[in-house]
Protein backbone atom coordinates (compact mmCIF):
# COMPACT_ATOMS: atom_id res chain seq x y z
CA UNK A 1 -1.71 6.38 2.41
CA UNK A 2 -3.41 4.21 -0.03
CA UNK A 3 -2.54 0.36 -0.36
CA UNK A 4 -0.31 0.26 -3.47
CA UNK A 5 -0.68 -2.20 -5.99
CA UNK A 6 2.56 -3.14 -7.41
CA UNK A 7 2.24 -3.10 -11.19
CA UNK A 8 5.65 -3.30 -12.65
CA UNK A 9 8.91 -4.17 -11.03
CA UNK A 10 9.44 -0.46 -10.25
CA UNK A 11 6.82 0.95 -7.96
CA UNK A 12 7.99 -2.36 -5.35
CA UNK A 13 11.67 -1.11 -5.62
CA UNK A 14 10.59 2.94 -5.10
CA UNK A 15 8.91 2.05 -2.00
CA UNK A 16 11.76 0.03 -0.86
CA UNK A 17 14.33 3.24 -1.14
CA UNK A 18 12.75 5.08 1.59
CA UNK A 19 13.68 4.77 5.16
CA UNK A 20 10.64 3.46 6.37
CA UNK A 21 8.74 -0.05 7.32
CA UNK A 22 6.99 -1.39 4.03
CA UNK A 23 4.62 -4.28 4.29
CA UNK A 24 4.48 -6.38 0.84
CA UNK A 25 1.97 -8.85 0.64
CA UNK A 26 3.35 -11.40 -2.04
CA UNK A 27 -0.38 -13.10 -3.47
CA UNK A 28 -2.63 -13.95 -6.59
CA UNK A 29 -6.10 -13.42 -7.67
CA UNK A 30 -7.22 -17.03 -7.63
CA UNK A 31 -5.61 -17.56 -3.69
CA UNK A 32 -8.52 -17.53 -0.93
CA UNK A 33 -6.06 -16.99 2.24
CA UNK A 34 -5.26 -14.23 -0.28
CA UNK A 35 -8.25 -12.63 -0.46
CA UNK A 36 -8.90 -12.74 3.40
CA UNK A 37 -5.96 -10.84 3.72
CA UNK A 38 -6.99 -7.99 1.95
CA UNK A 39 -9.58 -6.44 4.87
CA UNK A 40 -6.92 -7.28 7.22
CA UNK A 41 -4.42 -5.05 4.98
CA UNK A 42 -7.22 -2.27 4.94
CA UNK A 43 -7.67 -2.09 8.65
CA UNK A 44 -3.56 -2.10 8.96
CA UNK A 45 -3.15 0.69 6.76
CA UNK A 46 -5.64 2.84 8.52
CA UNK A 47 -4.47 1.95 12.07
CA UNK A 48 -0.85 2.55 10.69
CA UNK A 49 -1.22 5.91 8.31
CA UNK A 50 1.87 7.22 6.61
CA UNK A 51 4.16 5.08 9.07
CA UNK A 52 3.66 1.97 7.22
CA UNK A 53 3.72 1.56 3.28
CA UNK A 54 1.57 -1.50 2.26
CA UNK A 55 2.07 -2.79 -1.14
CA UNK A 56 0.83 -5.65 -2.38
CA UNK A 57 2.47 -7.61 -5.70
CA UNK A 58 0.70 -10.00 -7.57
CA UNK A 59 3.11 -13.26 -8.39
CA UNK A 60 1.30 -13.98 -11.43
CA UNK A 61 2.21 -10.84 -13.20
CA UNK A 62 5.77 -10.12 -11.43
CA UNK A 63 6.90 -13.18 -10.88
CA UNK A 64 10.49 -11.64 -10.82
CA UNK A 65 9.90 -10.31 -7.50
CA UNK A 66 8.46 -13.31 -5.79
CA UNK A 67 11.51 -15.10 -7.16
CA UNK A 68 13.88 -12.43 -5.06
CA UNK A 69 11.96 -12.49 -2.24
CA UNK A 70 12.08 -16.46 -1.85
CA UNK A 71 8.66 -16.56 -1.97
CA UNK A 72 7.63 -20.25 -1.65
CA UNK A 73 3.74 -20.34 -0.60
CA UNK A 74 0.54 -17.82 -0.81
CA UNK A 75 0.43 -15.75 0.77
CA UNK A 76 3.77 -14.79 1.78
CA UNK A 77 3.91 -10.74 3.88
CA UNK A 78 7.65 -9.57 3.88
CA UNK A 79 7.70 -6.67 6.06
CA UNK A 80 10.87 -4.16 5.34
CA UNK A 81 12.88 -1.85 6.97
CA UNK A 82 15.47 0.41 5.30
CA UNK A 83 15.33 -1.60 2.26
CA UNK A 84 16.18 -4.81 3.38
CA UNK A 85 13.84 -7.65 4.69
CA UNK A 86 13.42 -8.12 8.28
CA UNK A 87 10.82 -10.95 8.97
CA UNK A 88 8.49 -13.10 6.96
CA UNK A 89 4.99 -13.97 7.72
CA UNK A 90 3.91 -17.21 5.48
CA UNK A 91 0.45 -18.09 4.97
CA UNK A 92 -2.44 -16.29 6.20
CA UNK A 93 -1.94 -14.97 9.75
CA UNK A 94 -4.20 -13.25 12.75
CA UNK A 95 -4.02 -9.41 12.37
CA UNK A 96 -1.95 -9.53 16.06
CA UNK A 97 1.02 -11.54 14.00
CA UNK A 98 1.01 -8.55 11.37
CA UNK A 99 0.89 -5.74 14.06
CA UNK A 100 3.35 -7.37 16.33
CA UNK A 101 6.06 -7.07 13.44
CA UNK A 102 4.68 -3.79 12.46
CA UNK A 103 4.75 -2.97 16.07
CA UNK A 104 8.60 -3.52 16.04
CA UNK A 105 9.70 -0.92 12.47
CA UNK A 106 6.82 1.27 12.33
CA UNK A 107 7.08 5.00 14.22
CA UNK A 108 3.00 4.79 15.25
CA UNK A 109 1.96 7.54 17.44
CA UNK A 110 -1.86 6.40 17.49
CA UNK A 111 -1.21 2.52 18.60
């Protein structure tokens, strides 16, 4: 599955009805930490397949959902499961800190 980019309210809260984990990354375009987390967003989503949505909203434009989310710094990942949030990563973390939360909601078969 393809990263999705969040471009209205409504494709965050679609991927948030399913059952599964979903990894949002809560950023903006002008944000270096950011940008460095985009390759480590590309190598999750391969490692992780269909197990693991990744979406990633931009605060600038949806500024709505950052508000929910209690987003207070750049970036901010908010990995869910069920719907709801279970943990929050602030600030721009080593791959291991994203897969050891994945690690704990996804159903991965090729870990």
């Amino acid at each position: 599955m393809a990263i999705i980019n969040a471009e209205k309210t409504e494709d965050l809260r679609a991927e948030l009805r399913g059952s599964g984990a979903v990894l949002v990354d809560y950023g903006a375009p002008w944000c270096a930490p950011c940008k460095m987390l985009l390759p480590v967003l590309e190598e999750l989503n391969d490692e992780y397949g269909d197990s693991v949505a990744i979406v990633k909203v931009n605060c600038d434009e949806l500024p709505e959902l950052a508000g929910e989310a209690g987003v207070m710094g750049l970036p901010t990942v908010i990995v869910y499961s069920g719907g709801q949030p279970v943990e929050k990563l602030v600030g721009l973390r080593p791959k291991s800190a994203y897969q050891g939360v994945l690690n704990k909601y996804a159903a991965v078969s090729n870990r």
